[in-house]
PDB file of N, CA and C in Angstrom:
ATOM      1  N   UNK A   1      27.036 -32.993 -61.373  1.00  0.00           N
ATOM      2  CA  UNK A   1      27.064 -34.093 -60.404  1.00  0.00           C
ATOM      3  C   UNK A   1      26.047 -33.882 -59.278  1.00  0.00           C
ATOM      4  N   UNK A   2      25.581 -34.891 -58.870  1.00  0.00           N
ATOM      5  CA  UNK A   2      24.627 -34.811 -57.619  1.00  0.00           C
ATOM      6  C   UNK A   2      24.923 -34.598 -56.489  1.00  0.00           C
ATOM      7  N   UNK A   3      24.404 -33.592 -55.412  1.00  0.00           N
ATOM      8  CA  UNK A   3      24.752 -32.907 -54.713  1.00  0.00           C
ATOM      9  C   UNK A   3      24.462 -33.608 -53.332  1.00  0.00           C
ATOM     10  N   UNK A   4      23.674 -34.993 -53.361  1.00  0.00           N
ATOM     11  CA  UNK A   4      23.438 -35.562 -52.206  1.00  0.00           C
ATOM     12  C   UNK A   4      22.183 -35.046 -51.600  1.00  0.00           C
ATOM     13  N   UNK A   5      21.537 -34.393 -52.458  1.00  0.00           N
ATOM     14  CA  UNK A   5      20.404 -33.162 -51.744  1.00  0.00           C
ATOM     15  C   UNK A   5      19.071 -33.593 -51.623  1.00  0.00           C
ATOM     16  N   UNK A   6      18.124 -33.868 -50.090  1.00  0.00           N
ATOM     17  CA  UNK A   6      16.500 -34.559 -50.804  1.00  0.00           C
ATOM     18  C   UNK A   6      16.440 -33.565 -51.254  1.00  0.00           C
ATOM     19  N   UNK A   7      16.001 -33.118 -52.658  1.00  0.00           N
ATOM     20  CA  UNK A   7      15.062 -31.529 -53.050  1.00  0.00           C
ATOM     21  C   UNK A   7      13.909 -31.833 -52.362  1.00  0.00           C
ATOM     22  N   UNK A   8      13.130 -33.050 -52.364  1.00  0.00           N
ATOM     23  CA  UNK A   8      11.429 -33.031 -51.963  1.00  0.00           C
ATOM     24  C   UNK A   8      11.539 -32.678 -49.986  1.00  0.00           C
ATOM     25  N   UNK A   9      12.691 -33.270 -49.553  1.00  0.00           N
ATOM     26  CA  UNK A   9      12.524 -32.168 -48.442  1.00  0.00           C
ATOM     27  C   UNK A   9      12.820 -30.788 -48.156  1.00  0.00           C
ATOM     28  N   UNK A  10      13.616 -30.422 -48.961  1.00  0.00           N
ATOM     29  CA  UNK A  10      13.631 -29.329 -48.855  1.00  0.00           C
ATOM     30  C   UNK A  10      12.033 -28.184 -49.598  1.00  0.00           C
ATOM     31  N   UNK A  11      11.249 -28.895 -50.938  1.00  0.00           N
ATOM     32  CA  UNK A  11      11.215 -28.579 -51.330  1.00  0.00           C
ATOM     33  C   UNK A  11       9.201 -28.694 -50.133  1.00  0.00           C
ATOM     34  N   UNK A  12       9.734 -29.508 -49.390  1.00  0.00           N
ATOM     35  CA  UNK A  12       8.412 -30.095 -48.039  1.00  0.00           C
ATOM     36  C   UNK A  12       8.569 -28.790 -47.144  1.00  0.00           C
ATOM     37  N   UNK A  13       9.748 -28.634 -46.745  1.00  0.00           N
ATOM     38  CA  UNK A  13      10.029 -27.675 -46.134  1.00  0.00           C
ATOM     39  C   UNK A  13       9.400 -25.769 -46.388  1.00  0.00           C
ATOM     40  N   UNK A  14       9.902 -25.868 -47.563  1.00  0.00           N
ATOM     41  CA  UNK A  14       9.573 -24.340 -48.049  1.00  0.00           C
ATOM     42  C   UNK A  14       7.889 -24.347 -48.394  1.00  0.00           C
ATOM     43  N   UNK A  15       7.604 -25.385 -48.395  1.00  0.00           N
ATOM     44  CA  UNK A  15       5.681 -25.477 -48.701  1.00  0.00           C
ATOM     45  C   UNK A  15       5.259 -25.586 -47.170  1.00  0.00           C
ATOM     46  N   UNK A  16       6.105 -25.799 -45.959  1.00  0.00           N
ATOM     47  CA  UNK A  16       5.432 -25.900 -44.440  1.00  0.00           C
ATOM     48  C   UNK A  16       5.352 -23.987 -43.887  1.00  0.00           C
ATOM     49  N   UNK A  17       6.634 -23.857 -44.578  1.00  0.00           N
ATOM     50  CA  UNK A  17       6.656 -22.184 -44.539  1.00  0.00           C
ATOM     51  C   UNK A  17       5.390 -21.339 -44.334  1.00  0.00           C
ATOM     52  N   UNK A  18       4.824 -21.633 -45.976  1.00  0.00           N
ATOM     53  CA  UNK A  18       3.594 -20.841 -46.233  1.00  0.00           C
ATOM     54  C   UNK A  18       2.480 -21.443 -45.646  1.00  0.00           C
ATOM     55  N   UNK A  19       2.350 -23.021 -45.258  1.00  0.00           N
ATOM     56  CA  UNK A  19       1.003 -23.432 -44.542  1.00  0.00           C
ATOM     57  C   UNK A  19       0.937 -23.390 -43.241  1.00  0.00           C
ATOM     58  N   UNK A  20       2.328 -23.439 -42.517  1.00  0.00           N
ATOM     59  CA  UNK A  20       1.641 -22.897 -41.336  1.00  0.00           C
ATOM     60  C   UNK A  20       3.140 -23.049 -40.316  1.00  0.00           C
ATOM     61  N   UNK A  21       4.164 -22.089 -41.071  1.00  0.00           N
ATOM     62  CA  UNK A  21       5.417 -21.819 -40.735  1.00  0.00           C
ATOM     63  C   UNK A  21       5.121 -20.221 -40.635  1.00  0.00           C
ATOM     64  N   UNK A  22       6.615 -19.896 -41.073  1.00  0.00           N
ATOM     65  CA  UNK A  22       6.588 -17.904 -39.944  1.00  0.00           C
ATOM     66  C   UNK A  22       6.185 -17.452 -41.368  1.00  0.00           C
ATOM     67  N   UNK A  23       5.651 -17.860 -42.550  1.00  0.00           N
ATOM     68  CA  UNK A  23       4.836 -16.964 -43.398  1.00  0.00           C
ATOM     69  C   UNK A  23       3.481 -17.281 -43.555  1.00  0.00           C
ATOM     70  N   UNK A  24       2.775 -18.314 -42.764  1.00  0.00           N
ATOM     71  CA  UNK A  24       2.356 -18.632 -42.954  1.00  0.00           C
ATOM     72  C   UNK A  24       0.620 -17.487 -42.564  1.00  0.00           C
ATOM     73  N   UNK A  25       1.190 -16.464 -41.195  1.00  0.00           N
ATOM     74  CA  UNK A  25       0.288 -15.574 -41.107  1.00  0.00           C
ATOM     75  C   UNK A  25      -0.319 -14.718 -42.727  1.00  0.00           C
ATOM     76  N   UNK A  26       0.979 -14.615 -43.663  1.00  0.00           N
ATOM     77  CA  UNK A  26       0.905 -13.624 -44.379  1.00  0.00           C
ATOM     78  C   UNK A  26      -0.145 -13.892 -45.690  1.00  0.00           C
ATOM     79  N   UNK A  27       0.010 -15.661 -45.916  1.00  0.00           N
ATOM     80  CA  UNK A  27      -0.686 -16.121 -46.447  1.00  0.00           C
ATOM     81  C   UNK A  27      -2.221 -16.878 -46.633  1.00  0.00           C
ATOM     82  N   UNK A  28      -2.860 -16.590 -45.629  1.00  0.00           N
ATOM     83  CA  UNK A  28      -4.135 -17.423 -44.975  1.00  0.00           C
ATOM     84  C   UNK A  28      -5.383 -16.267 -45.906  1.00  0.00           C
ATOM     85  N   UNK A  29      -5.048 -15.346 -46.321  1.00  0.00           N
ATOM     86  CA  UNK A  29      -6.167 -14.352 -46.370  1.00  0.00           C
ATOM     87  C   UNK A  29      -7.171 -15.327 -47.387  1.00  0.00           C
ATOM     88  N   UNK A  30      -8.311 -15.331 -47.576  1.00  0.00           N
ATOM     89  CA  UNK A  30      -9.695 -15.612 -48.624  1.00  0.00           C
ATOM     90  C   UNK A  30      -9.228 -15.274 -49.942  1.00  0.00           C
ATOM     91  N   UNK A  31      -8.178 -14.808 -50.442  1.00  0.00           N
ATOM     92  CA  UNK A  31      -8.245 -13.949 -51.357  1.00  0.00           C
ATOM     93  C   UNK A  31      -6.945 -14.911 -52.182  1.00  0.00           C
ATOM     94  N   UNK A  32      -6.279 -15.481 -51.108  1.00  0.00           N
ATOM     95  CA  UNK A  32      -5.175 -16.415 -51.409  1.00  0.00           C
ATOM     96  C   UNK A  32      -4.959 -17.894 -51.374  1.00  0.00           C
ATOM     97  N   UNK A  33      -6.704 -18.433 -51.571  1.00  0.00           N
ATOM     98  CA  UNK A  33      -6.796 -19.899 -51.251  1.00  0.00           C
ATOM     99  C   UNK A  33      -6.911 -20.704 -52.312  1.00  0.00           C
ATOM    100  N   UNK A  34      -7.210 -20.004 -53.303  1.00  0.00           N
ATOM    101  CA  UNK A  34      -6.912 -21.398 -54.996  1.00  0.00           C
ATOM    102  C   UNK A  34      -5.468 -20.575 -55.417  1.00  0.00           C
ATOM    103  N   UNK A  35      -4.744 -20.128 -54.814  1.00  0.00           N
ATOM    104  CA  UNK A  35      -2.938 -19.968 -55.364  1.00  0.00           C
ATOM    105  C   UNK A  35      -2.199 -20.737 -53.811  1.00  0.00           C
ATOM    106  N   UNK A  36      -2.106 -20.479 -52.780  1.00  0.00           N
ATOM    107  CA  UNK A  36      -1.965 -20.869 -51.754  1.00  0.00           C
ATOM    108  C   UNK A  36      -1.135 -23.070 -51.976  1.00  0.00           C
ATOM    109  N   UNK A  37      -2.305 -23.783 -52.555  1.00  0.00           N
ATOM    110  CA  UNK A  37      -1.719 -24.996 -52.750  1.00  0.00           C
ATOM    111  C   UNK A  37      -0.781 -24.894 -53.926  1.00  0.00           C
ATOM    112  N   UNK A  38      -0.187 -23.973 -54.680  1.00  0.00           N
ATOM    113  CA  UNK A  38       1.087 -24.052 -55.540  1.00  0.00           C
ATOM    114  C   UNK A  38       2.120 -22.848 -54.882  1.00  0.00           C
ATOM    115  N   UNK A  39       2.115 -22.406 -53.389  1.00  0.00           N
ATOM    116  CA  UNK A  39       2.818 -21.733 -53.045  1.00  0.00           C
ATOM    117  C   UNK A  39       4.198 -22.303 -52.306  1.00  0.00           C
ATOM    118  N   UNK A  40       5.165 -21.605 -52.079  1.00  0.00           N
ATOM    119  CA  UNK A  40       6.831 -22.176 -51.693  1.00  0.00           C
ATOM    120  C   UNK A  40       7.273 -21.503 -51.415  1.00  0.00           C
ATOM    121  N   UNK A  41       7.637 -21.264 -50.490  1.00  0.00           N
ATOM    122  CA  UNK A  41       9.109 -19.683 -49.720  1.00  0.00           C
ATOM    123  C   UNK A  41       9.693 -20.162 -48.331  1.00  0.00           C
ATOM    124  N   UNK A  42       9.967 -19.033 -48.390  1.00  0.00           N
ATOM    125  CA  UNK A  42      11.565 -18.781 -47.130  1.00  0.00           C
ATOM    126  C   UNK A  42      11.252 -17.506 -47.004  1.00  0.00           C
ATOM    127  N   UNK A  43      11.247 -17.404 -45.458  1.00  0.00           N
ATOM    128  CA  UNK A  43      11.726 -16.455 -44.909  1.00  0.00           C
ATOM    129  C   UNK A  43      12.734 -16.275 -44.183  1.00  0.00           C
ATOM    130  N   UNK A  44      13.193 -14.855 -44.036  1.00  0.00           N
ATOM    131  CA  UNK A  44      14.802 -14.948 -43.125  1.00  0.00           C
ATOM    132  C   UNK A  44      14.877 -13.907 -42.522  1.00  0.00           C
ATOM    133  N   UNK A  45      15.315 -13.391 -41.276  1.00  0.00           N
ATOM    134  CA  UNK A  45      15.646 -12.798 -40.564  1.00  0.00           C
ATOM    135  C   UNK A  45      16.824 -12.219 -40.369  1.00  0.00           C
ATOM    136  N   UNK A  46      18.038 -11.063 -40.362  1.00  0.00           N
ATOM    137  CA  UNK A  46      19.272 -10.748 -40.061  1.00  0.00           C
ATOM    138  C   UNK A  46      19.426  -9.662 -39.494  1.00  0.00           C
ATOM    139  N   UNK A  47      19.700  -9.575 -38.517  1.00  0.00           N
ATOM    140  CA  UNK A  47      19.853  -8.542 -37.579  1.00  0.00           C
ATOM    141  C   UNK A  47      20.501  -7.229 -38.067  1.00  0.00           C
ATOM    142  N   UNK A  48      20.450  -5.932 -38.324  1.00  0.00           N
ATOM    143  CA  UNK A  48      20.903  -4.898 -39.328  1.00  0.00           C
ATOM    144  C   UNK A  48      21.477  -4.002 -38.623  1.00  0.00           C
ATOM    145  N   UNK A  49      20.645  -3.757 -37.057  1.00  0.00           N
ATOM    146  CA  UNK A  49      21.771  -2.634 -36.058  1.00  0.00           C
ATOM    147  C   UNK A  49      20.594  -2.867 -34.896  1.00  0.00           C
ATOM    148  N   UNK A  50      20.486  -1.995 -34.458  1.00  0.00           N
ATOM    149  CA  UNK A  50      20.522  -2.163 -32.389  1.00  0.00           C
ATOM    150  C   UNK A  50      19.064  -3.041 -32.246  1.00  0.00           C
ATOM    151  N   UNK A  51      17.955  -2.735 -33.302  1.00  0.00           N
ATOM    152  CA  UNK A  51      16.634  -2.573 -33.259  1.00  0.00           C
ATOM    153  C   UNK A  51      15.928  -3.093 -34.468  1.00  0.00           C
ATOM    154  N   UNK A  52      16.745  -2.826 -35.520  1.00  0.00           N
ATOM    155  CA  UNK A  52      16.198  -3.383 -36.894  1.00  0.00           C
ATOM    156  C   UNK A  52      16.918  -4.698 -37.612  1.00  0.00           C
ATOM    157  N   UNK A  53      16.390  -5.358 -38.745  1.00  0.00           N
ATOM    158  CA  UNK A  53      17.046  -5.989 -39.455  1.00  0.00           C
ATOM    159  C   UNK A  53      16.555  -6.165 -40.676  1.00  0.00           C
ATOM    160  N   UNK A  54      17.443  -7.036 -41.444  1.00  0.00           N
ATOM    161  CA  UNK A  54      17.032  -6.812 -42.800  1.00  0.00           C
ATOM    162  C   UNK A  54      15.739  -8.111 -42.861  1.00  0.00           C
ATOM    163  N   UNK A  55      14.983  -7.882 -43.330  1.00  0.00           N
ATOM    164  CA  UNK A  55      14.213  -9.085 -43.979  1.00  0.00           C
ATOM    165  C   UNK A  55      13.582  -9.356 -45.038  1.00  0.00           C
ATOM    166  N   UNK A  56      13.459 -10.964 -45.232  1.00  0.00           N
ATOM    167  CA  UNK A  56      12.958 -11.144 -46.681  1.00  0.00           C
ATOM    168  C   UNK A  56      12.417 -12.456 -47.040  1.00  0.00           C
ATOM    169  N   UNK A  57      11.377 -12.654 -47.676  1.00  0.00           N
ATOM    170  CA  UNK A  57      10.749 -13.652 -48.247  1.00  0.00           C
ATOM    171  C   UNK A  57      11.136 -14.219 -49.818  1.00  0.00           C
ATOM    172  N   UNK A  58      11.099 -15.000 -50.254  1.00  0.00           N
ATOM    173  CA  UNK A  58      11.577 -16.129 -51.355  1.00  0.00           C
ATOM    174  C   UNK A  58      10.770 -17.041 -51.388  1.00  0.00           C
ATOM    175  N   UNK A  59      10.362 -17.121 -53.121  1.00  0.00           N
ATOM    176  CA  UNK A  59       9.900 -18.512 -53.106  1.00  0.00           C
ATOM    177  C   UNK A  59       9.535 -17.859 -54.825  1.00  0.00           C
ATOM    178  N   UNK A  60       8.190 -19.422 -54.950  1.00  0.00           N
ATOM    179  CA  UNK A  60       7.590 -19.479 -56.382  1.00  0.00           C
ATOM    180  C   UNK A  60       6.451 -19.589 -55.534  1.00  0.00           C
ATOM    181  N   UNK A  61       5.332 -19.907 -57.138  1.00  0.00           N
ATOM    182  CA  UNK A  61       4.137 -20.034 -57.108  1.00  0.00           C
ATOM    183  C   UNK A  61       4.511 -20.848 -58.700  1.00  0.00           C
ATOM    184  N   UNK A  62       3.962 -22.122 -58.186  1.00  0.00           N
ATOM    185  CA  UNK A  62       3.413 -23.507 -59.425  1.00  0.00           C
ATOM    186  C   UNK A  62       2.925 -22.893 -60.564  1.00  0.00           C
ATOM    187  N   UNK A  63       3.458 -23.503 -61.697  1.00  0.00           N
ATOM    188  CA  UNK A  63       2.582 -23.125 -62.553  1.00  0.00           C
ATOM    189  C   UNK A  63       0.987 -23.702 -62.984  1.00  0.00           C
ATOM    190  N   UNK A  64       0.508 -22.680 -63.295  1.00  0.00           N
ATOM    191  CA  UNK A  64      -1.277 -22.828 -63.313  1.00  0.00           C
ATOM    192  C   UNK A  64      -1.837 -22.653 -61.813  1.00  0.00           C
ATOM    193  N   UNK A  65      -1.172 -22.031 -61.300  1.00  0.00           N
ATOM    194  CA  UNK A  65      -1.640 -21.483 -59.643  1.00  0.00           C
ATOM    195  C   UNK A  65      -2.609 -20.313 -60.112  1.00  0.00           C
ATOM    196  N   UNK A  66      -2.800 -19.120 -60.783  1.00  0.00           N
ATOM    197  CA  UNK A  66      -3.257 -18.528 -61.379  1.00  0.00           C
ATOM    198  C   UNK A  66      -4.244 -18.992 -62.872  1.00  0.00           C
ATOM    199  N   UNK A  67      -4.905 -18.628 -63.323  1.00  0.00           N
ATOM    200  CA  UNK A  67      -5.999 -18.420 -64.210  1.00  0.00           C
ATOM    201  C   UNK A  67      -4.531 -18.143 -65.537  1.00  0.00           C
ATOM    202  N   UNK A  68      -4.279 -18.610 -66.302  1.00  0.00           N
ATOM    203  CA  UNK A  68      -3.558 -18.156 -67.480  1.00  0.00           C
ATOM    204  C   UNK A  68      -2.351 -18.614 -67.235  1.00  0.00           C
ATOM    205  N   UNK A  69      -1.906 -19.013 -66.356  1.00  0.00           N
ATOM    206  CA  UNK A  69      -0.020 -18.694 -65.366  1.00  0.00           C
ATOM    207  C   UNK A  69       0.738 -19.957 -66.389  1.00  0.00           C
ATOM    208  N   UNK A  70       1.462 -20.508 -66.977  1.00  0.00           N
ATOM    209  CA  UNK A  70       2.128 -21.090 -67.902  1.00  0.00           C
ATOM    210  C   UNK A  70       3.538 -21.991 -67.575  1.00  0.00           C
ATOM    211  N   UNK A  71       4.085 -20.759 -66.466  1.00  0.00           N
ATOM    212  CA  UNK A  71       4.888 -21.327 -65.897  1.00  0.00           C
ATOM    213  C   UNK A  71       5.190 -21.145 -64.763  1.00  0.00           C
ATOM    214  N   UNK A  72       6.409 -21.298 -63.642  1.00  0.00           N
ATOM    215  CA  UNK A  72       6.468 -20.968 -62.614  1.00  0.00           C
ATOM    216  C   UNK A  72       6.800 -18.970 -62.518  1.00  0.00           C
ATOM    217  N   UNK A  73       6.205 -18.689 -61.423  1.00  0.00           N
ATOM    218  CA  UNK A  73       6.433 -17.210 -61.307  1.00  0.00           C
ATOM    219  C   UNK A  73       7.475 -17.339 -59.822  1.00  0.00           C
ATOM    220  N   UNK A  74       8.392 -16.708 -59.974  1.00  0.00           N
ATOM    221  CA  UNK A  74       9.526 -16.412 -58.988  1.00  0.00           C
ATOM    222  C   UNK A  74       9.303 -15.086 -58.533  1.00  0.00           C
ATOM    223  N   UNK A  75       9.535 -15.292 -57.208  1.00  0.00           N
ATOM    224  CA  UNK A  75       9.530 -14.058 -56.351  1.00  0.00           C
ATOM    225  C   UNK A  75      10.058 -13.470 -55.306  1.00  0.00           C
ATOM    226  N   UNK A  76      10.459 -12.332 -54.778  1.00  0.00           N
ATOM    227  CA  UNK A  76      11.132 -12.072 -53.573  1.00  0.00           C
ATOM    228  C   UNK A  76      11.557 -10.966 -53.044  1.00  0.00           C
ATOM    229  N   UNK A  77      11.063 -10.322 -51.851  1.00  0.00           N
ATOM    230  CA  UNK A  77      10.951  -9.303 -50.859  1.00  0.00           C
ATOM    231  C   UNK A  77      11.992  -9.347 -50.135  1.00  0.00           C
ATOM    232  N   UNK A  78      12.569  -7.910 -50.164  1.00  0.00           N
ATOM    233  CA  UNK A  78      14.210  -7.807 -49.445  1.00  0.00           C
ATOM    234  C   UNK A  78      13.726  -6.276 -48.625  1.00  0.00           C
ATOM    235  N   UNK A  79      13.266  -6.442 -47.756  1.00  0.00           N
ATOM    236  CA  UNK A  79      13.097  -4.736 -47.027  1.00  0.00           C
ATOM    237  C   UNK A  79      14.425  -4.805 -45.682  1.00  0.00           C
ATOM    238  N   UNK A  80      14.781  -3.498 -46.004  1.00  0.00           N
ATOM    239  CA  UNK A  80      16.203  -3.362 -45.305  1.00  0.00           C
ATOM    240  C   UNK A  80      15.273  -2.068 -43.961  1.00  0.00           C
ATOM    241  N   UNK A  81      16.132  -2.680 -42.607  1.00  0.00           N
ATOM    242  CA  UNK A  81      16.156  -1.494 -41.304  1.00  0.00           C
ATOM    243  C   UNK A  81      14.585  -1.889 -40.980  1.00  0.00           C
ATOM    244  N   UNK A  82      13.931  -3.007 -40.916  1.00  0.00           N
ATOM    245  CA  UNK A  82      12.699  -3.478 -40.722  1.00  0.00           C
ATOM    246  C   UNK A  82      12.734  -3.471 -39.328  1.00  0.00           C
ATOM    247  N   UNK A  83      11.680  -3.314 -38.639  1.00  0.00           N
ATOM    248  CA  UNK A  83      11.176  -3.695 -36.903  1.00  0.00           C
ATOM    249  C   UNK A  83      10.663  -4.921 -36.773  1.00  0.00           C
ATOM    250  N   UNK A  84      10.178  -5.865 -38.195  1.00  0.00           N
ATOM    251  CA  UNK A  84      10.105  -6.816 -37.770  1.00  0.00           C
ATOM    252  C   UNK A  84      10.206  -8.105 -38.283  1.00  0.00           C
ATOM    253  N   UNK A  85       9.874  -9.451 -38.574  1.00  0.00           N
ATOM    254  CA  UNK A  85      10.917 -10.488 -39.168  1.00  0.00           C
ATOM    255  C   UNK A  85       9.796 -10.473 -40.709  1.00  0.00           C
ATOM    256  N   UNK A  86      10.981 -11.500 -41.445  1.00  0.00           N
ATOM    257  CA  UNK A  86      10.691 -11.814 -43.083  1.00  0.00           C
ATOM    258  C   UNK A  86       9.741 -12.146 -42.489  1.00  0.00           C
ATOM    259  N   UNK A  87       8.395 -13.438 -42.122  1.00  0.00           N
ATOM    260  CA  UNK A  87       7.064 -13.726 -42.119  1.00  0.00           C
ATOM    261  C   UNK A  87       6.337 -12.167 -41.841  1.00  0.00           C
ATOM    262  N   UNK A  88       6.715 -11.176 -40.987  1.00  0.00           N
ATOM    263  CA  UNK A  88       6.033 -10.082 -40.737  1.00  0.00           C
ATOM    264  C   UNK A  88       5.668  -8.739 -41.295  1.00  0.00           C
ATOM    265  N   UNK A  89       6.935  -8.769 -42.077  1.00  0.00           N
ATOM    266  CA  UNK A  89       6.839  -7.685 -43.104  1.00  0.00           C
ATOM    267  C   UNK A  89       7.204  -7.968 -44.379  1.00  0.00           C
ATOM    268  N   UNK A  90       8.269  -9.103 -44.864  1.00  0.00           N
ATOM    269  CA  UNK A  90       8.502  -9.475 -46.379  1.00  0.00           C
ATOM    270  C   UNK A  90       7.465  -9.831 -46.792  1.00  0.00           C
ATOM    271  N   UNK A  91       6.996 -11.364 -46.284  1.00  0.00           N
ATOM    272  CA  UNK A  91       5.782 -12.250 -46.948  1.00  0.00           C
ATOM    273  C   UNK A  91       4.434 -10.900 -47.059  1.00  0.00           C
ATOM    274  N   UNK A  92       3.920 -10.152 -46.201  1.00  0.00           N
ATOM    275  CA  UNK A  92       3.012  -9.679 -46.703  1.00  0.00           C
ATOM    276  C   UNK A  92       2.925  -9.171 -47.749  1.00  0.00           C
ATOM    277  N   UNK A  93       4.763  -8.329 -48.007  1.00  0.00           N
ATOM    278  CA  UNK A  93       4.164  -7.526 -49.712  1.00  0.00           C
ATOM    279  C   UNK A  93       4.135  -8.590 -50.794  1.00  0.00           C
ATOM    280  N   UNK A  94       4.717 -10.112 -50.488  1.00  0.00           N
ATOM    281  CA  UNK A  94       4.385 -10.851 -51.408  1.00  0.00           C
ATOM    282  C   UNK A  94       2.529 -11.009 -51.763  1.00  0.00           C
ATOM    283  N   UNK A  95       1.888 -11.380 -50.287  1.00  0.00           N
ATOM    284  CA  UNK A  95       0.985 -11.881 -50.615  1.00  0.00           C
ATOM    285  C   UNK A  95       0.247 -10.527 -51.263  1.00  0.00           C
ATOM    286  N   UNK A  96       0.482  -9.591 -50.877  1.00  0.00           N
ATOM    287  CA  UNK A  96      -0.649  -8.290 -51.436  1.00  0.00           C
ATOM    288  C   UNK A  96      -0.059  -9.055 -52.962  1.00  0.00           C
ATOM    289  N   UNK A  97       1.041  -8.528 -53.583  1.00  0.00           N
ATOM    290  CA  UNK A  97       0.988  -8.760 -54.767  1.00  0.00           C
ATOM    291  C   UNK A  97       0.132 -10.208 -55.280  1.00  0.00           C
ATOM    292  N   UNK A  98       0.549 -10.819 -55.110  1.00  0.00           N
ATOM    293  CA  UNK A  98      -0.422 -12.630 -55.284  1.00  0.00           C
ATOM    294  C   UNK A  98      -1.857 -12.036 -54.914  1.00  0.00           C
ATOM    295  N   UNK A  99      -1.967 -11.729 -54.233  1.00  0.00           N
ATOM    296  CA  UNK A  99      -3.886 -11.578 -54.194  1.00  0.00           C
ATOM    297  C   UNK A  99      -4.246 -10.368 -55.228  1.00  0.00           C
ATOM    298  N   UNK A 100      -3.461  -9.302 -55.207  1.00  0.00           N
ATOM    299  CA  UNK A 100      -4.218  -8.602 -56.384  1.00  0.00           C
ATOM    300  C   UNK A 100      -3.907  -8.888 -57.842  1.00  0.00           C
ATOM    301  N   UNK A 101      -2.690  -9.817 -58.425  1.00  0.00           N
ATOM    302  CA  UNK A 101      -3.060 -11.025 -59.322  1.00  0.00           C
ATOM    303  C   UNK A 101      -4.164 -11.570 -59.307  1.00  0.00           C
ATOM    304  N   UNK A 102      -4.159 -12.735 -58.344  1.00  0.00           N
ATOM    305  CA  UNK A 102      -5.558 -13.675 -58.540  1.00  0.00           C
ATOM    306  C   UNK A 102      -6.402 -13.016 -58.318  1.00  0.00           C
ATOM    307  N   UNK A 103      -7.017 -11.581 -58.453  1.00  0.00           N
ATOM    308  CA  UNK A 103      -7.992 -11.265 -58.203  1.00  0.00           C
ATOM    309  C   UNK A 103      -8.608 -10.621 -59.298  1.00  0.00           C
ATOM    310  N   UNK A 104      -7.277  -9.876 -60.146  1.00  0.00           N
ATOM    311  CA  UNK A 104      -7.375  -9.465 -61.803  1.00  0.00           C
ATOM    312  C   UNK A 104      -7.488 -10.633 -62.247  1.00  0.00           C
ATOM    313  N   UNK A 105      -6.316 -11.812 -61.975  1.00  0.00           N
ATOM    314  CA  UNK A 105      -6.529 -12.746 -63.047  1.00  0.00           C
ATOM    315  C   UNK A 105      -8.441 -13.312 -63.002  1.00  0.00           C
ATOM    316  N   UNK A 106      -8.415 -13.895 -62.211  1.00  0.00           N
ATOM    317  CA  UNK A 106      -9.835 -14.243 -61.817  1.00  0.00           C
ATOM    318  C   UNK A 106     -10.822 -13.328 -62.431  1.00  0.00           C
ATOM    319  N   UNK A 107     -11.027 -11.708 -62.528  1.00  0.00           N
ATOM    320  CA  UNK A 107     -11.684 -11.280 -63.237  1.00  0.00           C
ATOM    321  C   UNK A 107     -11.765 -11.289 -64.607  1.00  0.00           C
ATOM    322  N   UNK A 108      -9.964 -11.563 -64.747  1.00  0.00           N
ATOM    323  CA  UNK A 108     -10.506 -11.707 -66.534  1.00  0.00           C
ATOM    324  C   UNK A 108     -10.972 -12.671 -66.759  1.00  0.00           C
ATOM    325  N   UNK A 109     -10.987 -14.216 -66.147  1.00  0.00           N
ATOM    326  CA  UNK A 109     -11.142 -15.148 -66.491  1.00  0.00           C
ATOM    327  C   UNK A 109     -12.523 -15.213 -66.689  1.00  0.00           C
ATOM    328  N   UNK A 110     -13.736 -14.391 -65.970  1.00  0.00           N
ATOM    329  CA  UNK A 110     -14.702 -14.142 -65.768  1.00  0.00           C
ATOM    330  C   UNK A 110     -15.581 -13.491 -66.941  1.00  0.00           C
ATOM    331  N   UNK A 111     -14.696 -12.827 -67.320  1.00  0.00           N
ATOM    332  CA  UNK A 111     -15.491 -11.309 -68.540  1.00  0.00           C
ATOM    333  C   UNK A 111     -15.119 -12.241 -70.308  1.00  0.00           C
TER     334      UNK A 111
END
């Protein structure tokens, strides 16, 4: 049964994230700009004890965002006792991973 839900706002929402929401630092690099328009996440913040908290990034990447990619790729960064929020420390180990993809993929596509 239908849940009453816009998905396309929500789904507006998690794409404002990465363009120029609290992940959006993590994602801007040169290295992440032909995957970047099939990108989608969440970040979140939870406070863990006096100083730290847990944080973490969520999302996909479209399929054919990548050189070969077929279908959607799912993903998501959970670092526990962090100093600082999901855009600050989750999303980056996403994007390292996504850029050194498109950067293999891109080479094979090349050779």
């Amino acid at each position: 049964p239908s849940l009453g839900i816009r998905l396309d706002r929500i789904k507006a929402g998690m794409k404002g994230v990465v363009d120029v929401g609290t992940g959006a630092g993590a994602f801007r690099g040169a290295a992440l700009a032909a995957v970047r328009p099939g990108l989608y996440g969440k970040t979140g913040t939870a406070p863990s004890g006096e100083d730290t908290a847990t944080v973490w990034f969520t999302g996909w990447l479209e399929a054919g965002s990548l050189p070969g990619q077929t279908h959607r790729l799912a993903m998501a960064a959970f670092v526990s006792h962090s100093d600082a929020t999901g855009g600050e420390h989750a999303a980056p180990v996403i994007a390292a991973i996504l850029s050194t993809l498109a950067t293999q993929n891109g080479e094979q596509k090349g050779k």
